[in-house]
Each structure stands twice: as C-alpha cells, then as structure tokens.
PDB file of N, CA and C in Angstrom:
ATOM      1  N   UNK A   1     -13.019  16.101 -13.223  1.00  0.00           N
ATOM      2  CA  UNK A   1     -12.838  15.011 -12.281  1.00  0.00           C
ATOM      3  C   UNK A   1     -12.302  15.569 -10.969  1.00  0.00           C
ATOM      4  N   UNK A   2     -12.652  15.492 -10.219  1.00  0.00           N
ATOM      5  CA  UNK A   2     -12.552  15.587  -8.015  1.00  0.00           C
ATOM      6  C   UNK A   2     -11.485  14.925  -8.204  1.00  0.00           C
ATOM      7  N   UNK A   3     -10.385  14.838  -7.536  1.00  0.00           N
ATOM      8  CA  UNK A   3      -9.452  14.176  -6.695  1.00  0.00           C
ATOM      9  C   UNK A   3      -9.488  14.523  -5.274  1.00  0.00           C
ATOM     10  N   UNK A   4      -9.935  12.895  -4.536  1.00  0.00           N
ATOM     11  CA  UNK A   4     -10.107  13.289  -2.989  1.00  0.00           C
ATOM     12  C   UNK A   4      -8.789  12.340  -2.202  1.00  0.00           C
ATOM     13  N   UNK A   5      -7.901  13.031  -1.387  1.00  0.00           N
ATOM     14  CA  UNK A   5      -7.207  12.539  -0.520  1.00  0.00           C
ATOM     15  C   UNK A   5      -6.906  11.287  -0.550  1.00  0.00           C
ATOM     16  N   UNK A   6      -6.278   9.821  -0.872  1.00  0.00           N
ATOM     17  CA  UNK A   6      -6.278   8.828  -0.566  1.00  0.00           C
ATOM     18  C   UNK A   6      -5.179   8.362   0.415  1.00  0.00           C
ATOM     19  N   UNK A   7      -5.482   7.311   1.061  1.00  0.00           N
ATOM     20  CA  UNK A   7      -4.779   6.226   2.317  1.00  0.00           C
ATOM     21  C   UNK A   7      -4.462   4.613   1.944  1.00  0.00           C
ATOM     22  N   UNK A   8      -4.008   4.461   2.727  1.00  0.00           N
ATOM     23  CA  UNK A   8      -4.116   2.928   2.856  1.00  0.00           C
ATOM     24  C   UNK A   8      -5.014   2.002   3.836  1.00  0.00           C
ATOM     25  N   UNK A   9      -6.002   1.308   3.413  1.00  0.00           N
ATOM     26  CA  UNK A   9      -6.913   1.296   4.556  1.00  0.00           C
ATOM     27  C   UNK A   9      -6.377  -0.519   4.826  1.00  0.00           C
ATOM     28  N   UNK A  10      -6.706  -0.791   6.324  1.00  0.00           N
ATOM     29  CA  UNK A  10      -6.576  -2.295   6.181  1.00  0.00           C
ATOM     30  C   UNK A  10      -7.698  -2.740   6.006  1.00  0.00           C
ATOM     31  N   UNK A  11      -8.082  -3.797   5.079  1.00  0.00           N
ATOM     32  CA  UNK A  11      -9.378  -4.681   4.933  1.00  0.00           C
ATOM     33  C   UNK A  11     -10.312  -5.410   6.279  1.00  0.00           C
ATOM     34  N   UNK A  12      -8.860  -5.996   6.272  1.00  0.00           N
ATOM     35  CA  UNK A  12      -9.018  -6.266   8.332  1.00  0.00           C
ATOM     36  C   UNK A  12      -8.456  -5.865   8.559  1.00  0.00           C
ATOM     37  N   UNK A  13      -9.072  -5.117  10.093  1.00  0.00           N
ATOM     38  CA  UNK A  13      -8.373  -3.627  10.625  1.00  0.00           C
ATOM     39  C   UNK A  13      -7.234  -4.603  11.551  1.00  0.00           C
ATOM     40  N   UNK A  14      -6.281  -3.844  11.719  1.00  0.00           N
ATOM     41  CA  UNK A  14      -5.600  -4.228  12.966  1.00  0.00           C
ATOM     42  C   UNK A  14      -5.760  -4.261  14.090  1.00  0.00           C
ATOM     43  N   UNK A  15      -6.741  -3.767  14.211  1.00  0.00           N
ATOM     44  CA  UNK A  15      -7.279  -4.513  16.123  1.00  0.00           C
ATOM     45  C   UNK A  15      -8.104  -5.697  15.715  1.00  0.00           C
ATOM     46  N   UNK A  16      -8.197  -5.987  14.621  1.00  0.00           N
ATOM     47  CA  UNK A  16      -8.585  -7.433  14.366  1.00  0.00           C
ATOM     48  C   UNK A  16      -7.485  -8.440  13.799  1.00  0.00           C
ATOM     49  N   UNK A  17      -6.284  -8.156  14.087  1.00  0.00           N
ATOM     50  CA  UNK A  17      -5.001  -9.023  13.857  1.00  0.00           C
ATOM     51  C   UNK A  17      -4.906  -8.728  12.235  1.00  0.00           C
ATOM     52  N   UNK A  18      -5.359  -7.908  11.597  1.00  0.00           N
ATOM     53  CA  UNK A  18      -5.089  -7.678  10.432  1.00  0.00           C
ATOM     54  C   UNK A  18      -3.388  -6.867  10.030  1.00  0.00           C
ATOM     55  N   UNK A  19      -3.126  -7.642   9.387  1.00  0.00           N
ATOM     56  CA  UNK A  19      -1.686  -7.389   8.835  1.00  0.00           C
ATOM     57  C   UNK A  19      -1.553  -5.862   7.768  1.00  0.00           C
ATOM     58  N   UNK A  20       0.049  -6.256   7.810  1.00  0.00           N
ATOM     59  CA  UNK A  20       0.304  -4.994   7.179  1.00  0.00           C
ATOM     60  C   UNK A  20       1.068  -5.762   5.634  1.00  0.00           C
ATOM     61  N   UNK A  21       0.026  -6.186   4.721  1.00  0.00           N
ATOM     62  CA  UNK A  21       0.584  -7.066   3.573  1.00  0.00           C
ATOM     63  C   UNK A  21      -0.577  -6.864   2.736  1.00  0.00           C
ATOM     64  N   UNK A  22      -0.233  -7.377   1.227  1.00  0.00           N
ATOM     65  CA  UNK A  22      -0.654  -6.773   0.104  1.00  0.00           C
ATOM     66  C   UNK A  22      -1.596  -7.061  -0.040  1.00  0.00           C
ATOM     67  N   UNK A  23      -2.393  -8.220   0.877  1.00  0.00           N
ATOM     68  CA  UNK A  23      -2.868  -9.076   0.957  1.00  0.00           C
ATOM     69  C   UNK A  23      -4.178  -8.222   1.868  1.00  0.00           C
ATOM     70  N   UNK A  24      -3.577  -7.412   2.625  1.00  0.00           N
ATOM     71  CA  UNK A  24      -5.038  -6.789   3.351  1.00  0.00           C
ATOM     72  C   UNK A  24      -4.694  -5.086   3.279  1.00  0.00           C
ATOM     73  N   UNK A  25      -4.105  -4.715   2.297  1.00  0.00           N
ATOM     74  CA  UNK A  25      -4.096  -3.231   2.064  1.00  0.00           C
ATOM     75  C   UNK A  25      -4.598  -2.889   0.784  1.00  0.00           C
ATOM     76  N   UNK A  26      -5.252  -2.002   0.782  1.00  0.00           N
ATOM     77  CA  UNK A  26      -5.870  -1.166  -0.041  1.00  0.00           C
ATOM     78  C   UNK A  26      -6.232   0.376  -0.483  1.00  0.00           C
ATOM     79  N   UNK A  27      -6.335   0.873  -1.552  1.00  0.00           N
ATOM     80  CA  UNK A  27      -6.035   2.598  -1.409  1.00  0.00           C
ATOM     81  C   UNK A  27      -7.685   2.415  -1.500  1.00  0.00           C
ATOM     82  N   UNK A  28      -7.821   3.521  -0.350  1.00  0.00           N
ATOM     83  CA  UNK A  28      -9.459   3.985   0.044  1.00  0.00           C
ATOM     84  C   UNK A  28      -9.103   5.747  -0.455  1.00  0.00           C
ATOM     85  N   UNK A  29     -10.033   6.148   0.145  1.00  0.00           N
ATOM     86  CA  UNK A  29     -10.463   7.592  -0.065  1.00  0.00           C
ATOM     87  C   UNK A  29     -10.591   7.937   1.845  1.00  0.00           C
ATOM     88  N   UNK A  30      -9.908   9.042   2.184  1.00  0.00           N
ATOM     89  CA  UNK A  30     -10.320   9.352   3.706  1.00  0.00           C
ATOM     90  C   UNK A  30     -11.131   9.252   4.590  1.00  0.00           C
ATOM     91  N   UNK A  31     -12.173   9.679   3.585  1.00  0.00           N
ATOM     92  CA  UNK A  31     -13.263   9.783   4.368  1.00  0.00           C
ATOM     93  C   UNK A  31     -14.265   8.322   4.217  1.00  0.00           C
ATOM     94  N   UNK A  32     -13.899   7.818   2.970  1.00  0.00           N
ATOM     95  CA  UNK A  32     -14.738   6.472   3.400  1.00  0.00           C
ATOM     96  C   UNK A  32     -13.674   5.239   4.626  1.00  0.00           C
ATOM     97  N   UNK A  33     -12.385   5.539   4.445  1.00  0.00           N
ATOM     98  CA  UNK A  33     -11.596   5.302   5.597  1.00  0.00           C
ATOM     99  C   UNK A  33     -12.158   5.259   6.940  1.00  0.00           C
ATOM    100  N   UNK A  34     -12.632   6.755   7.376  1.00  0.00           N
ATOM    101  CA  UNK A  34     -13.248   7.202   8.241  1.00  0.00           C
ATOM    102  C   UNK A  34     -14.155   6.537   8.499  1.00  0.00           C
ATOM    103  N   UNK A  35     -15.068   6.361   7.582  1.00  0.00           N
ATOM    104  CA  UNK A  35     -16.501   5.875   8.160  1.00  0.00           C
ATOM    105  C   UNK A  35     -16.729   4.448   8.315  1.00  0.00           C
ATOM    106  N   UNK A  36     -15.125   3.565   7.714  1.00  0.00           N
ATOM    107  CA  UNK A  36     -15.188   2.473   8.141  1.00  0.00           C
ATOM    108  C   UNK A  36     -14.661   1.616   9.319  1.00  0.00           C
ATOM    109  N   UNK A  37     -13.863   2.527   9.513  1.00  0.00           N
ATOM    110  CA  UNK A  37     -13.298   2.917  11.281  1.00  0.00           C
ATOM    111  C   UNK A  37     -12.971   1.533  11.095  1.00  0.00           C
ATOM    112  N   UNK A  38     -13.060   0.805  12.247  1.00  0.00           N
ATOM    113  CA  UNK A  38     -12.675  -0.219  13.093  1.00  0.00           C
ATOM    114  C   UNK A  38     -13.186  -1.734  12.049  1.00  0.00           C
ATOM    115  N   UNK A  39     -14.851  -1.748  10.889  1.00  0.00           N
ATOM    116  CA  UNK A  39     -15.600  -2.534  10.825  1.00  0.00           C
ATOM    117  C   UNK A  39     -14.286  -3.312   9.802  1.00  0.00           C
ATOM    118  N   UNK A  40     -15.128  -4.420   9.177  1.00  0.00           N
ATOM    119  CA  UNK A  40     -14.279  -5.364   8.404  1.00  0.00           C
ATOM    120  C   UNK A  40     -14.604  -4.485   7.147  1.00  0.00           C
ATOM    121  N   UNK A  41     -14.212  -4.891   5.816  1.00  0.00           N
ATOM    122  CA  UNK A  41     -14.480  -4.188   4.936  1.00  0.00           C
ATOM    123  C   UNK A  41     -15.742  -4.575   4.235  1.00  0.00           C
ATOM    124  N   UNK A  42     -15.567  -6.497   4.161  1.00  0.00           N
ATOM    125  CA  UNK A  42     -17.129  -6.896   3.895  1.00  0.00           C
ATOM    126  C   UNK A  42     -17.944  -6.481   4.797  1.00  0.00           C
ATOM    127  N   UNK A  43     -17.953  -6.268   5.946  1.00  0.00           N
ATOM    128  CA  UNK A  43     -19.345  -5.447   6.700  1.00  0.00           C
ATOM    129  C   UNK A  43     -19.538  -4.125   6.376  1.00  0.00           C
ATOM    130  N   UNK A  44     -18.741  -3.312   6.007  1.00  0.00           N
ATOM    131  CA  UNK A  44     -18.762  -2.561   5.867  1.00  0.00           C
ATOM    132  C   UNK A  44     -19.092  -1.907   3.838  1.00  0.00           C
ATOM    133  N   UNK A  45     -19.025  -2.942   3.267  1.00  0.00           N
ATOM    134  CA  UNK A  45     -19.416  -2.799   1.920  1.00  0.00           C
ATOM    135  C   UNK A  45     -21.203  -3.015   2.303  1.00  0.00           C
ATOM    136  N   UNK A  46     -21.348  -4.293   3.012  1.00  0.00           N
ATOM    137  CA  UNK A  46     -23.026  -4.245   2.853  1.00  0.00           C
ATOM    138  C   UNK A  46     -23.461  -3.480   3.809  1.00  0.00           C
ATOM    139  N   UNK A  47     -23.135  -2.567   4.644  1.00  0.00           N
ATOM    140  CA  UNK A  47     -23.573  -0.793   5.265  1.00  0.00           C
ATOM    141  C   UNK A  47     -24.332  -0.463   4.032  1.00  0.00           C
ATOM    142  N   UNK A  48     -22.824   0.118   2.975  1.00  0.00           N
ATOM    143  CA  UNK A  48     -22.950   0.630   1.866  1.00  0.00           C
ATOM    144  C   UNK A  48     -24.322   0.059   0.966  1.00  0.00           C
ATOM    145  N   UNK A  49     -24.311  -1.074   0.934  1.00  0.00           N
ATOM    146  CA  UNK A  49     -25.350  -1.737   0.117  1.00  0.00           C
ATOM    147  C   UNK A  49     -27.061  -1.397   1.075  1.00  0.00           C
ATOM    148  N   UNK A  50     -26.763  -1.684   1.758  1.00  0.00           N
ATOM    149  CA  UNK A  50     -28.065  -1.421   2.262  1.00  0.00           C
ATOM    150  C   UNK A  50     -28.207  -0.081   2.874  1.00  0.00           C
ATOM    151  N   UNK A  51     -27.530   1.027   2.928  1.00  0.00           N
ATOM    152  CA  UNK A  51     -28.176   2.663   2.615  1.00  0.00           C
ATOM    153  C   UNK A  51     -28.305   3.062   1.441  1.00  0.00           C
ATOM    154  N   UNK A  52     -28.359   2.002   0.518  1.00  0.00           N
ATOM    155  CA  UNK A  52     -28.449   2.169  -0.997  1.00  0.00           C
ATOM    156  C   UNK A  52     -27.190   3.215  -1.799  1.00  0.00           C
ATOM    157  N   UNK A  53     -26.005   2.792  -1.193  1.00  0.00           N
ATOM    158  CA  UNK A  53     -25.147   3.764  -1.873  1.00  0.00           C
ATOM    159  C   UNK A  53     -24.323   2.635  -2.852  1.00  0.00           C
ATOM    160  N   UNK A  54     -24.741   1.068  -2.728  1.00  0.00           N
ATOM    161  CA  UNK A  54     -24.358   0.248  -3.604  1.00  0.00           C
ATOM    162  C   UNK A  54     -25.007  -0.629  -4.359  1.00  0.00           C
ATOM    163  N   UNK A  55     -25.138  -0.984  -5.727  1.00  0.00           N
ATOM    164  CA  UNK A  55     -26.035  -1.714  -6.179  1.00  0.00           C
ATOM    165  C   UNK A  55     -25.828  -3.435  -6.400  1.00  0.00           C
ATOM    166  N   UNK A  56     -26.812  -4.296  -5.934  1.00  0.00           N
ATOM    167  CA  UNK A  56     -26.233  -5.445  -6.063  1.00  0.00           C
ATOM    168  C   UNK A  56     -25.034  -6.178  -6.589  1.00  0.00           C
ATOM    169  N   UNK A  57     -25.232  -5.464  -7.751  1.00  0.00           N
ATOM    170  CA  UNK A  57     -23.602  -6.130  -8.880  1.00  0.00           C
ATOM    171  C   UNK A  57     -22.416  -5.324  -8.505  1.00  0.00           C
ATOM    172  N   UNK A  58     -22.734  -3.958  -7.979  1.00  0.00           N
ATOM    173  CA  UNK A  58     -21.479  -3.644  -7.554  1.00  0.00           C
ATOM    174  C   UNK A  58     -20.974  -4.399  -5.700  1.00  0.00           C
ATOM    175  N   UNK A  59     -22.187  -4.570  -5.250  1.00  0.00           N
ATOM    176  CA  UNK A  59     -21.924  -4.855  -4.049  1.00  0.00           C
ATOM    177  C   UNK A  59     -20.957  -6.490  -4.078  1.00  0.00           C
ATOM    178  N   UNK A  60     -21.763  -7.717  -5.305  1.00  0.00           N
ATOM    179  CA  UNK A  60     -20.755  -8.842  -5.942  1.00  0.00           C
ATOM    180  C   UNK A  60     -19.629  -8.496  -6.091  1.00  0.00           C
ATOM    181  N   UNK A  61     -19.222  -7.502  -7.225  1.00  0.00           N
ATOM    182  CA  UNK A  61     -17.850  -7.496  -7.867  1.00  0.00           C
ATOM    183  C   UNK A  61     -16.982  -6.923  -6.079  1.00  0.00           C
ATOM    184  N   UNK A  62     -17.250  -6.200  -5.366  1.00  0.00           N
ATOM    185  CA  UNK A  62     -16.739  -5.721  -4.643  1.00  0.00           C
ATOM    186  C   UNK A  62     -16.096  -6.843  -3.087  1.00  0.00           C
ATOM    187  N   UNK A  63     -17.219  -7.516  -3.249  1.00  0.00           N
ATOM    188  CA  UNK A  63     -16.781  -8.527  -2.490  1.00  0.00           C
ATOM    189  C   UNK A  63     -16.091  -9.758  -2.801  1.00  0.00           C
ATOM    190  N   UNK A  64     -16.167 -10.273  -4.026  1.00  0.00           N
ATOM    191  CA  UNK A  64     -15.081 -10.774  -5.165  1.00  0.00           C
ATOM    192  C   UNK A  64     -14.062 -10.380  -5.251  1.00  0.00           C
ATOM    193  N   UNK A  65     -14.076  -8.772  -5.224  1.00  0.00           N
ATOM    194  CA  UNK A  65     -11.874  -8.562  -4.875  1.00  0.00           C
ATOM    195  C   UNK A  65     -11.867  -9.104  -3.704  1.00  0.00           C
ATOM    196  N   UNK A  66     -12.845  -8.603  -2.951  1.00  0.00           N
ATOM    197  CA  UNK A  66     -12.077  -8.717  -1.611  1.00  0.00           C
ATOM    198  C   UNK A  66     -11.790 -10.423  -1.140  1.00  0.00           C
ATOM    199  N   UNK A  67     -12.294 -11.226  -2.063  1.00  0.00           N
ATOM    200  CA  UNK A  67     -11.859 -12.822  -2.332  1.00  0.00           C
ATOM    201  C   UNK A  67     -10.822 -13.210  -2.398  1.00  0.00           C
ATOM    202  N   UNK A  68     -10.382 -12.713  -4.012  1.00  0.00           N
ATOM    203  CA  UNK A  68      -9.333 -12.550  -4.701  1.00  0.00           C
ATOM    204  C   UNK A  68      -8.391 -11.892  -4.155  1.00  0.00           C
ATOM    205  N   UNK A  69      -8.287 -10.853  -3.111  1.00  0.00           N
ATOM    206  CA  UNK A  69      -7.409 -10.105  -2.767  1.00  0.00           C
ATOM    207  C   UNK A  69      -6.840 -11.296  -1.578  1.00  0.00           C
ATOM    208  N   UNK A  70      -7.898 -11.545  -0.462  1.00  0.00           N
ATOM    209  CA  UNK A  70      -7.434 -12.409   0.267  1.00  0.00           C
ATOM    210  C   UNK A  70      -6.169 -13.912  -0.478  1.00  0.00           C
ATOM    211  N   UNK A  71      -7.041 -14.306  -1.057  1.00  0.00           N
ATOM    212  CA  UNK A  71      -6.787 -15.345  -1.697  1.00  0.00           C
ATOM    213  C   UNK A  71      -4.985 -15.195  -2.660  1.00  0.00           C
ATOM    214  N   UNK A  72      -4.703 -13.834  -3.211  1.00  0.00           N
ATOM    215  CA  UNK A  72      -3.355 -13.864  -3.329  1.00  0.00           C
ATOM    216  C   UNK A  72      -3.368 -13.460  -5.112  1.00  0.00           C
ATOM    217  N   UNK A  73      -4.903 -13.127  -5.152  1.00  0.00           N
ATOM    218  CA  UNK A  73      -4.825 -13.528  -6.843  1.00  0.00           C
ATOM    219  C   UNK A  73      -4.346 -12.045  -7.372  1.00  0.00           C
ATOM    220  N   UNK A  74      -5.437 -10.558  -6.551  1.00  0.00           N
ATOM    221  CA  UNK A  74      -4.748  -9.798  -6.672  1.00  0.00           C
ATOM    222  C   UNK A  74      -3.591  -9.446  -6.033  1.00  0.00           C
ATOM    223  N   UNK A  75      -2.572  -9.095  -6.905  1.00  0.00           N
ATOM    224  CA  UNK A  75      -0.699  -8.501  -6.825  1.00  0.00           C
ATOM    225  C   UNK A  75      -0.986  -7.257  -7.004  1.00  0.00           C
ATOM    226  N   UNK A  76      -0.339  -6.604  -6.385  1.00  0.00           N
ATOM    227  CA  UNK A  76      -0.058  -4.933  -6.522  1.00  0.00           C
ATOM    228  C   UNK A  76       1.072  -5.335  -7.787  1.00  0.00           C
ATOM    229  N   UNK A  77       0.837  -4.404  -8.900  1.00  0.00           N
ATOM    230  CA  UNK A  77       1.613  -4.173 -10.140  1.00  0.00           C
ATOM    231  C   UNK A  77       2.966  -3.229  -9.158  1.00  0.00           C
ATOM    232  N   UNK A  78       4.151  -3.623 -10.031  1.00  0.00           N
ATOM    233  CA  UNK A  78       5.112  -2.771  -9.335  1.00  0.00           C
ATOM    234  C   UNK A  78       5.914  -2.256 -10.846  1.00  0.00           C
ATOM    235  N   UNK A  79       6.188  -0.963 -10.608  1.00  0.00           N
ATOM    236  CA  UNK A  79       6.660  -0.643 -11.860  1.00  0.00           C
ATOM    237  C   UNK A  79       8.070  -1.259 -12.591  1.00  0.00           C
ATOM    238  N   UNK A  80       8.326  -1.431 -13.633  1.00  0.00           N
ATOM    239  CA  UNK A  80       9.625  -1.901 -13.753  1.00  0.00           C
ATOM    240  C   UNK A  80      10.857  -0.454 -13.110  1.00  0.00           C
ATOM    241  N   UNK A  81      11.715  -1.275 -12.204  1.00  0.00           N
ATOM    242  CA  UNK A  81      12.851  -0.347 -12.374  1.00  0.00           C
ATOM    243  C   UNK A  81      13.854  -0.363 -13.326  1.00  0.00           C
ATOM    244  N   UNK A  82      14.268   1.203 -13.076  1.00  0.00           N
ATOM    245  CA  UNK A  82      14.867   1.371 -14.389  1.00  0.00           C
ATOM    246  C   UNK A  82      16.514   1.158 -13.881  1.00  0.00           C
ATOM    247  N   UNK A  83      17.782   0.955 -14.696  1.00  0.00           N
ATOM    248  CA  UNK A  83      18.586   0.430 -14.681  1.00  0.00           C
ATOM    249  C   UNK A  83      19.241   1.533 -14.490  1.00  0.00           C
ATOM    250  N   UNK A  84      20.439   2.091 -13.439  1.00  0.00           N
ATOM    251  CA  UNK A  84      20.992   3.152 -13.426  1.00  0.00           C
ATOM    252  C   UNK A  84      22.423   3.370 -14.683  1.00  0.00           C
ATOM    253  N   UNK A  85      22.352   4.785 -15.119  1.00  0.00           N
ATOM    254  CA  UNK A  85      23.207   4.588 -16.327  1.00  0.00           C
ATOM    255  C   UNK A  85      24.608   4.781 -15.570  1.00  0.00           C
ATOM    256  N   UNK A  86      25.607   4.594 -16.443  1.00  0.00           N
ATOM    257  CA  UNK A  86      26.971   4.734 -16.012  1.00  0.00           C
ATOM    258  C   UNK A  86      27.289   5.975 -15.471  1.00  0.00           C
ATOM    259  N   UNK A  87      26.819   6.941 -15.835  1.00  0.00           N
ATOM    260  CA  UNK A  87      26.758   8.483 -14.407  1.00  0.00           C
ATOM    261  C   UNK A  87      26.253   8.609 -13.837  1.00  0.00           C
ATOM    262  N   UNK A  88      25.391   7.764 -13.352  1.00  0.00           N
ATOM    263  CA  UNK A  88      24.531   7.269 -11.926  1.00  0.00           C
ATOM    264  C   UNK A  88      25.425   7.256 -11.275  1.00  0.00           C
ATOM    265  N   UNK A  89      25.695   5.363 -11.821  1.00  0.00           N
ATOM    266  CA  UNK A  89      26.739   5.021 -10.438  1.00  0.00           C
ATOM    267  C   UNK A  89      27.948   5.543 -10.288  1.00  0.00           C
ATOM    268  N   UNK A  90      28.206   6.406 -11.005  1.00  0.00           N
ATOM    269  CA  UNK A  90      29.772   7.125 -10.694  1.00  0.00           C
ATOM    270  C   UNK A  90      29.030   8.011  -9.310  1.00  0.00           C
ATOM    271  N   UNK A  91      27.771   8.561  -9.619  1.00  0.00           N
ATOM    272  CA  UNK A  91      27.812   9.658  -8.814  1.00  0.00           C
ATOM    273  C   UNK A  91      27.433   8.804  -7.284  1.00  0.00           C
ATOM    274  N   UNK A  92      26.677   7.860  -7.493  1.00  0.00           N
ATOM    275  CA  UNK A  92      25.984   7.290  -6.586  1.00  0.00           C
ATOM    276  C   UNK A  92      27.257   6.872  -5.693  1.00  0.00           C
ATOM    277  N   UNK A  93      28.808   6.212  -6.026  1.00  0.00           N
ATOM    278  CA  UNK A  93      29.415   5.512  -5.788  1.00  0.00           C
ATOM    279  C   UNK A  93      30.197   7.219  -5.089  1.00  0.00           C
ATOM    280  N   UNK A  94      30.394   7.934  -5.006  1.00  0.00           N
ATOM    281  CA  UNK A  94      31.068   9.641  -5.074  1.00  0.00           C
ATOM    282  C   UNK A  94      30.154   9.808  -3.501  1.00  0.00           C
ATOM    283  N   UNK A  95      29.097   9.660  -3.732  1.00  0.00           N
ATOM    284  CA  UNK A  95      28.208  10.502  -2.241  1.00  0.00           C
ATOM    285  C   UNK A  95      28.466   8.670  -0.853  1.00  0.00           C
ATOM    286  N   UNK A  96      28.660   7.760  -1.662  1.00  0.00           N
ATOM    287  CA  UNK A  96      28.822   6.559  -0.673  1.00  0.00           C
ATOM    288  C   UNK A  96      29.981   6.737   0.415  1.00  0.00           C
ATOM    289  N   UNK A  97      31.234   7.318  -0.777  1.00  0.00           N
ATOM    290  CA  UNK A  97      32.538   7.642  -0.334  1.00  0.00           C
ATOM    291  C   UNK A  97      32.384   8.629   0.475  1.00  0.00           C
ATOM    292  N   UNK A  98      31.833   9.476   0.456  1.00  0.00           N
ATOM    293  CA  UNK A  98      31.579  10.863   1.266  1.00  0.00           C
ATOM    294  C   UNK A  98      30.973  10.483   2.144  1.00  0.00           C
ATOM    295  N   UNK A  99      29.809   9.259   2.508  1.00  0.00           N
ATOM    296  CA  UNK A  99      29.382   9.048   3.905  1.00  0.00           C
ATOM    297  C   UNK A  99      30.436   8.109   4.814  1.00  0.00           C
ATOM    298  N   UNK A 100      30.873   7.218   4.349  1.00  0.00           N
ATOM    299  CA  UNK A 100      32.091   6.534   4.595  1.00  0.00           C
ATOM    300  C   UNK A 100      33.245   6.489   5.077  1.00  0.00           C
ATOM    301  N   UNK A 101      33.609   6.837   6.527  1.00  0.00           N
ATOM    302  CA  UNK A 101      34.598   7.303   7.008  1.00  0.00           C
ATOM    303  C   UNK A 101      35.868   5.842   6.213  1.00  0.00           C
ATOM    304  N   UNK A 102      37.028   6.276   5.652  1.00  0.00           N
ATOM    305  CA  UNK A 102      38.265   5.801   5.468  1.00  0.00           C
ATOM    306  C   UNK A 102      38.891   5.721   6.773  1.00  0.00           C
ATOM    307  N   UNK A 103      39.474   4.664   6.698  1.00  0.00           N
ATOM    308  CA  UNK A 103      40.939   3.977   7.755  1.00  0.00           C
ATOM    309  C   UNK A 103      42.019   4.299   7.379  1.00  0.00           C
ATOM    310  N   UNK A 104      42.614   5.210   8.167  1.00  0.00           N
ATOM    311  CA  UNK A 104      43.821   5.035   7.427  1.00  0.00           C
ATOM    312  C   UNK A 104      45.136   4.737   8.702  1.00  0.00           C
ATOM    313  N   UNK A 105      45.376   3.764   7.995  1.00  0.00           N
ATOM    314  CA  UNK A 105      46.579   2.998   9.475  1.00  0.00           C
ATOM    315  C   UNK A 105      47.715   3.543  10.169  1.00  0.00           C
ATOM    316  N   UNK A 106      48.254   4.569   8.945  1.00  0.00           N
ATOM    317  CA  UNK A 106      49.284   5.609   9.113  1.00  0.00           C
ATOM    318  C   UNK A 106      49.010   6.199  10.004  1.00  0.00           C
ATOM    319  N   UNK A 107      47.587   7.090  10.175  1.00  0.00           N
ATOM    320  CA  UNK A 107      47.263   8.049  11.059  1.00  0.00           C
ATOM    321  C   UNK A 107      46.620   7.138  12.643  1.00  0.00           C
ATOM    322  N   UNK A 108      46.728   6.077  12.833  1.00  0.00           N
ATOM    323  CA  UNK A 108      46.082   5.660  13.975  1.00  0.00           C
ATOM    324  C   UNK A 108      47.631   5.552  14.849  1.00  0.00           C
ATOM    325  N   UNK A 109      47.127   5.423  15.818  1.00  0.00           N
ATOM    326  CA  UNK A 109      48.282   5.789  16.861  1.00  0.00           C
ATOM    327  C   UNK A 109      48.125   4.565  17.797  1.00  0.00           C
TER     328      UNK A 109
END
C-alpha cells in the first residue's frame, strides 16, 4: 500500500466564503488538493467523472457525502480522552507552578 501526503482541503474553498468547520473540511491527498485549486468540490468530482477517473456509483456515493457532510450528518469521530492518572496531575500541577510567578508580600516594597 502507497501512502501519499494528506491535507485538509475546504469543500468550499475560501474565496468562496467557505468556512473553516467540520462541516466543509476534509482529508484530501495533495495533489488531488492541487488540482482542485480554487473549484467547488462537486464541480470538481464531475471533472473527475467525466475524464473517466470516476464511475457513476462512485461519482453518487461521492456526492452524497458531500450532502451529508453539508447537512451535519457526517461528525468527525473524536477519540475518547483518556483520564490523567494521579502522577499526571502531580506532575502536570509541578511544571504549572514553575511557569507561575508567586507573590510574595514580604518581598514587595
């Protein structure tokens, strides 16, 4: 299996008022990034479809996320976080103190 470079592409680009939400981001590959430059992503799926690099049913399902994505149905999964153990936060609470300048009233003049 290839592993090629991935990004975040916007669906609608931002010179088309396209946002920066879950709602219009997506992980592309660079170079199809590239070649979609500026276009929308549905224009730019039926490019794909009609230089024959997509086949009808994929060209459906593809424009169906991009439905669903609008629409709110797809959520980015977020992993569960994990709960810090009790020598976490000792240590975590140790480096806070160390950024944290103390007052001390004695020494102010």
């Amino acid at each position: 299996m290839v592993s090629y470079p991935q990004c975040l592409d916007h669906v609608v680009p931002r010179v088309q008022q396209g946002c920066n939400s879950y709602r219009n981001l997506v992980s592309s590959g660079i170079e199809c990034n590239s070649q979609k430059g500026e276009r929308a992503a549905d224009d730019f799926l039926r490019r794909l479809y009609r230089e024959g690099h997509l086949n009808a049913s994929e060209l459906t399902g593809r424009l169906r996320a991009l439905d669903d994505l609008a629409s709110g149905k797809l959520r980015p999964s977020l992993p569960a976080l994990a709960k810090p153990t009790a020598n976490q936060k000792i240590e975590i609470r140790k480096k806070d103190e160390r950024k944290t300048p103390h007052f001390d009233p004695k020494k102010s003049g």
